[in-house]
Protein backbone atom coordinates (compact mmCIF):
# COMPACT_ATOMS: atom_id res chain seq x y z
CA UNK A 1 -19.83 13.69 8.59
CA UNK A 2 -19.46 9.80 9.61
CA UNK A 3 -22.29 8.28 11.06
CA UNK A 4 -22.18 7.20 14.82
CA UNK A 5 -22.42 3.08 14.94
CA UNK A 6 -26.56 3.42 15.97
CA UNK A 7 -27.32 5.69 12.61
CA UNK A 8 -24.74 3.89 10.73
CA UNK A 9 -25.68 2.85 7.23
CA UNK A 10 -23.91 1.54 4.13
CA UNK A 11 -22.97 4.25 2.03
CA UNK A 12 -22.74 3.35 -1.98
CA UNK A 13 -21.99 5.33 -4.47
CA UNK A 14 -20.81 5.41 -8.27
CA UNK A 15 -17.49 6.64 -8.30
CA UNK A 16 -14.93 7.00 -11.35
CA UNK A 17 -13.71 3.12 -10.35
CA UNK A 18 -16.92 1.83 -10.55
CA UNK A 19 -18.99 1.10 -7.73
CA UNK A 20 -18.00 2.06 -3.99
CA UNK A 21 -19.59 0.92 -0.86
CA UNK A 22 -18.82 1.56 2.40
CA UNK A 23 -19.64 -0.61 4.84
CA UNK A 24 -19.77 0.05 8.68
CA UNK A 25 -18.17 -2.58 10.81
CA UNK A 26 -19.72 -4.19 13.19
CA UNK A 27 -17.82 -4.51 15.80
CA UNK A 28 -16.10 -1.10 16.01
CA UNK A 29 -18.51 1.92 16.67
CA UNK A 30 -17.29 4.36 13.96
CA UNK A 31 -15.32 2.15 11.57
CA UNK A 32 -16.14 0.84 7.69
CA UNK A 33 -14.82 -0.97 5.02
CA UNK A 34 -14.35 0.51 1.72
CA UNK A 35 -15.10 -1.82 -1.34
CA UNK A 36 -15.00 -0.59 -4.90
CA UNK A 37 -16.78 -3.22 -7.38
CA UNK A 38 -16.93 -5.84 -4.48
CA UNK A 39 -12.95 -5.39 -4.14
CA UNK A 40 -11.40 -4.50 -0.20
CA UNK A 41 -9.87 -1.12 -0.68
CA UNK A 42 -9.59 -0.04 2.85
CA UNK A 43 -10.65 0.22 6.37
CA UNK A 44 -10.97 3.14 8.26
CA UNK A 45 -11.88 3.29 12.30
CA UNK A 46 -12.02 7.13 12.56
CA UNK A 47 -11.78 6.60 16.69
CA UNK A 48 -8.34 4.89 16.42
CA UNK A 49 -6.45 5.70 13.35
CA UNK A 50 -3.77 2.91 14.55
CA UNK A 51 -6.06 0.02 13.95
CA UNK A 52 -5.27 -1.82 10.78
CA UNK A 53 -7.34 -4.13 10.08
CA UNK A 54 -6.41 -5.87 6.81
CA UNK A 55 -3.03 -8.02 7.28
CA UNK A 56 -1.19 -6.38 4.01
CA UNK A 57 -1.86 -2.54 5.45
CA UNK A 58 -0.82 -4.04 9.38
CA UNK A 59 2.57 -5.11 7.24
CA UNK A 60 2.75 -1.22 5.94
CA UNK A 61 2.50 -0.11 8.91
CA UNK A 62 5.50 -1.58 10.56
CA UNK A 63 7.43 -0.48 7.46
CA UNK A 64 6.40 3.17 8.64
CA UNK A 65 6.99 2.72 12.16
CA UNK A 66 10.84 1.42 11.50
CA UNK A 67 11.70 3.83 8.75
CA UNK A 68 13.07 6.19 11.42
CA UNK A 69 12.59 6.68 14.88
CA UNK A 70 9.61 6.37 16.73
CA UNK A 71 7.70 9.25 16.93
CA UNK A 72 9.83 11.27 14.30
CA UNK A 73 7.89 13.35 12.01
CA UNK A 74 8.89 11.96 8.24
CA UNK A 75 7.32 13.05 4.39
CA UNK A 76 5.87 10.20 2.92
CA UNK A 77 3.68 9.71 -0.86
CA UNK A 78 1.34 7.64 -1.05
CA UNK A 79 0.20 6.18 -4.56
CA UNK A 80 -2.90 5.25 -4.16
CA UNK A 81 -5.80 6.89 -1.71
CA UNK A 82 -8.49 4.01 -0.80
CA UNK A 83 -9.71 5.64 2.24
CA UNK A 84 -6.40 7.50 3.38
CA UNK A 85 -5.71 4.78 5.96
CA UNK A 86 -2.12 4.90 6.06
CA UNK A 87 -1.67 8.09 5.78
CA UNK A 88 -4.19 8.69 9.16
CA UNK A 89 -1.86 6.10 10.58
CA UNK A 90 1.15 8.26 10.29
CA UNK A 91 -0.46 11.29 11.20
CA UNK A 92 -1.59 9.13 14.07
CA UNK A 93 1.63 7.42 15.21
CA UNK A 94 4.07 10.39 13.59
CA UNK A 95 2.60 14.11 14.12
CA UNK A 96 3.41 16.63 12.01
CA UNK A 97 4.49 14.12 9.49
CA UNK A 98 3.90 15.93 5.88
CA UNK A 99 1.94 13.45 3.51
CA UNK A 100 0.93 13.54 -0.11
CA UNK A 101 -1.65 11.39 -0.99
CA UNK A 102 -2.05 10.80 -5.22
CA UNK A 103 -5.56 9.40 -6.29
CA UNK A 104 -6.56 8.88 -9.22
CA UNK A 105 -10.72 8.92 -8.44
CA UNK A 106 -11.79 11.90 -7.71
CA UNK A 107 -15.07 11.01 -7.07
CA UNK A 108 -13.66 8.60 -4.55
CA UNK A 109 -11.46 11.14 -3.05
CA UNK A 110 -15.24 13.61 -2.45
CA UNK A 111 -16.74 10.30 -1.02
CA UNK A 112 -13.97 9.70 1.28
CA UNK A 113 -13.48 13.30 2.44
CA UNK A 114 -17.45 13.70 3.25
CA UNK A 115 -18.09 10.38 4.96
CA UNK A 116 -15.03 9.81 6.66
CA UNK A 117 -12.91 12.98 6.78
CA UNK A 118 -9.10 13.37 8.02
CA UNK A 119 -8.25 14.66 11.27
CA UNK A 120 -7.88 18.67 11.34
CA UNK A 121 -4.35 17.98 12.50
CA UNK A 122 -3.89 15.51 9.96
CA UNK A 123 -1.04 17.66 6.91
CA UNK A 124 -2.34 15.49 4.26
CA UNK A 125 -2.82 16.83 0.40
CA UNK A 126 -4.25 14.93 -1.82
CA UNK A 127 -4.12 15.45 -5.08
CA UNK A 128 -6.45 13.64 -7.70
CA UNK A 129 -4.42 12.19 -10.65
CA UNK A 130 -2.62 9.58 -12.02
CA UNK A 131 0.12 7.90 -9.75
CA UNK A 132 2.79 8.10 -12.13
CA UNK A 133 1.62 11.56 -13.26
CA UNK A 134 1.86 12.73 -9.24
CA UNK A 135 4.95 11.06 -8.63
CA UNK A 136 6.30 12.88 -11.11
CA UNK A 137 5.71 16.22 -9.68
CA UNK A 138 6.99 15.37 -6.15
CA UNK A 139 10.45 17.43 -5.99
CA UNK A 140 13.96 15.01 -5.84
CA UNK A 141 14.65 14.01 -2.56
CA UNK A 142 11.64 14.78 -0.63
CA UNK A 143 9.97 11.68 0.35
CA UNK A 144 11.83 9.51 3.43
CA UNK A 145 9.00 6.42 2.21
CA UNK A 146 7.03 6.10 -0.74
CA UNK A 147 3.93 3.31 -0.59
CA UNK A 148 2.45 2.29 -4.00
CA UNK A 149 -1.09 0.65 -3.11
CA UNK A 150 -2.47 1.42 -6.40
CA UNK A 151 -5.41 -0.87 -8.00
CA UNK A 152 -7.99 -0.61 -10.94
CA UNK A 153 -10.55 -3.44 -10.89
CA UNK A 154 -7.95 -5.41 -8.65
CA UNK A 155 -5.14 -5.38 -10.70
CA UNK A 156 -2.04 -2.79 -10.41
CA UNK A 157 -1.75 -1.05 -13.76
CA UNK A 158 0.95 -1.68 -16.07
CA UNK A 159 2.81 1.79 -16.03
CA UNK A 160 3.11 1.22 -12.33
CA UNK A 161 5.20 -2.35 -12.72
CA UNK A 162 8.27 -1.11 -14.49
CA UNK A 163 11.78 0.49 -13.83
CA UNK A 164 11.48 3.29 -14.96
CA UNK A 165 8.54 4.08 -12.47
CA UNK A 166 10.57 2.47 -9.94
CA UNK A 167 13.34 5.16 -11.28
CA UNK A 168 11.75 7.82 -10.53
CA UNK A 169 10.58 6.35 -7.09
CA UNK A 170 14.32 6.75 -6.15
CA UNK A 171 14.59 10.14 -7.38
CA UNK A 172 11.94 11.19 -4.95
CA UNK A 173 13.52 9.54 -2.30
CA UNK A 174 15.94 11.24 0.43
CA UNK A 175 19.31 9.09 0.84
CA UNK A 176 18.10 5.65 2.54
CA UNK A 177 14.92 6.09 1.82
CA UNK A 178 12.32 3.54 1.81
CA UNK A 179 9.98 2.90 -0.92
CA UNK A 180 6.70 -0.04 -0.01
CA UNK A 181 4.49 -2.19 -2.72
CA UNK A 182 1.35 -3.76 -1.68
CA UNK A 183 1.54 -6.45 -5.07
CA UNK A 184 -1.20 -9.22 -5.29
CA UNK A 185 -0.32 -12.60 -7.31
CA UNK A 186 -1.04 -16.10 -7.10
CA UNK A 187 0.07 -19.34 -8.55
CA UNK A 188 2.63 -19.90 -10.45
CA UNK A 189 3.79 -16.15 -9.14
CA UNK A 190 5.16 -15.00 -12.46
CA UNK A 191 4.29 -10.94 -11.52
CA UNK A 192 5.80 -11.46 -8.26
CA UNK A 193 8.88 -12.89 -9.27
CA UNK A 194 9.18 -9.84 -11.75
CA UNK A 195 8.49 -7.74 -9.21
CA UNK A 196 11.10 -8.73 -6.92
CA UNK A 197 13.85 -8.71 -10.31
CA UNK A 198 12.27 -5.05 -11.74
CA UNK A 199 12.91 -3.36 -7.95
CA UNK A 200 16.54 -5.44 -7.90
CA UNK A 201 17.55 -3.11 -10.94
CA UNK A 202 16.84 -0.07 -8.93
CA UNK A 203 16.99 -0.96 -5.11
CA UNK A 204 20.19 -3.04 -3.17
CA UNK A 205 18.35 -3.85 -0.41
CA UNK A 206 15.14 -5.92 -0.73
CA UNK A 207 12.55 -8.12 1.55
CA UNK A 208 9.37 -9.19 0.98
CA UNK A 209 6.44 -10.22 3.91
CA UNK A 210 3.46 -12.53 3.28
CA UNK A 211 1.13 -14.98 4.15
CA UNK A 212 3.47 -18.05 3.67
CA UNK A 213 0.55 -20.09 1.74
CA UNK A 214 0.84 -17.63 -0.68
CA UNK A 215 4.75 -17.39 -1.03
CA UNK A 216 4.63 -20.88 -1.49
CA UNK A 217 2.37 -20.39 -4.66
CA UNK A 218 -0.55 -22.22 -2.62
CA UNK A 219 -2.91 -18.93 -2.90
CA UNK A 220 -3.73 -16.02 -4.19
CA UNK A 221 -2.79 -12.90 -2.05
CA UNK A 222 -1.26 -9.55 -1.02
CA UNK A 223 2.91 -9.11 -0.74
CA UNK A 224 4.43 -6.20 0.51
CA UNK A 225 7.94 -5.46 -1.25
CA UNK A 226 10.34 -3.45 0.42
CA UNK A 227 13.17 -1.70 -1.21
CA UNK A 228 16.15 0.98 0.30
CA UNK A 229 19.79 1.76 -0.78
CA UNK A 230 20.43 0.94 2.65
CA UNK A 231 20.51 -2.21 5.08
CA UNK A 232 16.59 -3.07 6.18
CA UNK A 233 15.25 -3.60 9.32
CA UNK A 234 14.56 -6.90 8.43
CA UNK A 235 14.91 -8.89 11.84
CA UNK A 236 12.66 -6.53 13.73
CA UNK A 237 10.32 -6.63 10.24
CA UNK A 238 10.31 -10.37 11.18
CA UNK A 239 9.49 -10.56 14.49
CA UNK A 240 6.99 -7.50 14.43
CA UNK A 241 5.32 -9.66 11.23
CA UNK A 242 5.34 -13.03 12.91
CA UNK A 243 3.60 -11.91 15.66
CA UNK A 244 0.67 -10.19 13.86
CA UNK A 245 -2.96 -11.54 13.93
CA UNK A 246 -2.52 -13.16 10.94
CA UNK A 247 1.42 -13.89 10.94
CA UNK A 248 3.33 -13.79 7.89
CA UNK A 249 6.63 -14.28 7.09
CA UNK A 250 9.69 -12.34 5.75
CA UNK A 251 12.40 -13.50 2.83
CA UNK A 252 15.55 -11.00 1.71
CA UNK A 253 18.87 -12.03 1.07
CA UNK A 254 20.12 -15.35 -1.00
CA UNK A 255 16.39 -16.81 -0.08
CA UNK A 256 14.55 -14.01 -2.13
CA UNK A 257 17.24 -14.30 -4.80
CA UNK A 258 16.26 -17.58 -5.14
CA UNK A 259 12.70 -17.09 -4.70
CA UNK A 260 13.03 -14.94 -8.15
CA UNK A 261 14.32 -17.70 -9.97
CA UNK A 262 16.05 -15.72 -12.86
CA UNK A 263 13.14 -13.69 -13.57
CA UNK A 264 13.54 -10.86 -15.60
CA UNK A 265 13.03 -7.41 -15.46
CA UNK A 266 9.76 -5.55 -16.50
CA UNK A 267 10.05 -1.92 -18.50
CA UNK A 268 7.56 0.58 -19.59
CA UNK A 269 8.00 -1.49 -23.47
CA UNK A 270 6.85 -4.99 -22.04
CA UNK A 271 4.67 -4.05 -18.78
CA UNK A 272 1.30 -5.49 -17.95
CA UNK A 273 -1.35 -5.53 -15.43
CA UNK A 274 -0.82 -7.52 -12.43
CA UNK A 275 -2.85 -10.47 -12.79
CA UNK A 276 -6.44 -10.53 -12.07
CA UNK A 277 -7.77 -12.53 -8.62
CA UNK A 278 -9.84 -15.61 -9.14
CA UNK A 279 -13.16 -15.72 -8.89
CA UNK A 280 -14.93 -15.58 -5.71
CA UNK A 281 -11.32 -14.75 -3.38
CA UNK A 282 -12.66 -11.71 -1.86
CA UNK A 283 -16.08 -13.29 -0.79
């Protein structure tokens, strides 16, 4: 059971991944950061499951509040667990939403589930495997948004950067749909630009939100791609992500067609790891 803020203690633990930690926050009695080998996975305040507290996940969660009215229960998979923070956000802000959760660490999934467990309410499977390998066994057409948050020693793995995964994102998706990316690049944004050009063979509609410093190529950081077959809600997107904490800023349209640059397209024959962060960025 989570500790109460007076008992609370860092937990740390060796988990498939490598080394977790979570670490209680101080400023918010029954929340913590989880870290795995010094890298931000998640945080969790288990007294308000709406907080978001990193700016990429506070992005997310607009994309799940505008995917269909407010309130309106929807299915969503997530790829990639961390601490299950989205998916207590939905099951927060959209009851009786059905989620599937797909992590790869077990042993982070136990950790997770003893120290900071999901809300009884909370219809949330998890299953502990592969993304790809999970995605895979979600039936066509279930999912109204998929979000792919999936990291292994801070880089996304290769199977998860190509078309055909991004293929078979679609096929899980009901009609207008809405499939999320939390992808981390820096300068000269080579992955991103690939990114944007791999989802373009599979997806009509595309934005992206970020810090502008790193859109601009000045920094290394987290952008959130969003795909659909249909029209986005891109100017509410903006103004909901310009008014955050930590604003950001939203391209589609002719300005992220430019952004890409002619980049090509990545499949399962030439994929790679997203690139690793420099030294010292998460300190």
């Amino acid at each position: 059971m989570a500790r109460r803020r007076q008992d609370a203690e860092a937990v740390v633990e060796e988990v498939d991944g490598g080394l977790a930690e979570l670490i209680p926050d101080p400023d918010r009695t029954r929340a913590w950061t989880l870290l795995v080998d010094g890298a931000p996975q998640s945080h969790v305040d288990l007294d308000d499951p709406t907080h978001l507290e990193f700016a990429y996940q506070r992005r997310l969660g607009h994309i799940a509040d505008l995917i269909a009215p407010q309130g309106k229960p929807v299915r969503v998979v997530h790829l990639g667990g961390g601490a299950f923070t989205l998916a207590r956000y939905v099951a927060a802000t959209r009851p009786r939403s059905t989620q599937q959760v797909v992590e790869r660490d077990g042993a982070l999934v136990q950790l997770v589930r003893r120290e900071l467990p999901l809300a009884s309410h909370a219809r949330v499977r998890v299953r502990a495997t592969d993304a790809r390998e999970g995605l895979a066994k979600v039936p066509d057409g279930w999912a109204d948004l998929v979000i792919a948050d999936v990291f292994s020693g801070a880089r996304t793995p290769a199977h998860l950067t190509s078309a055909e995964f991004l293929a078979d994102v679609r096929r899980v998706l009901v009609p207008g749909g809405h499939y999320a990316a939390n992808l981390a690049d820096g300068p000269p944004l080579a992955h991103l630009r690939r990114q944007i050009a791999t989802a373009a063979t599979v997806f009509p509609e595309l934005a992206v939100a970020a810090d502008p410093a790193v859109l601009r190529g000045k920094r290394f950081g987290n952008v959130v791609l969003l795909a659909s077959d249909l029209a986005l809600p891109v100017a509410e997107l903006t103004r909901r992500i310009a008014g955050d904490p930590h604003p950001g800023r939203v391209e589609h349209g002719a300005a992220l067609v430019d952004f890409t640059g002619g980049a090509t397209a990545v499949t399962d024959v030439d994929a790679v790891a997203s690139p690793a962060p420099p030294p010292g960025v998460f300190r």
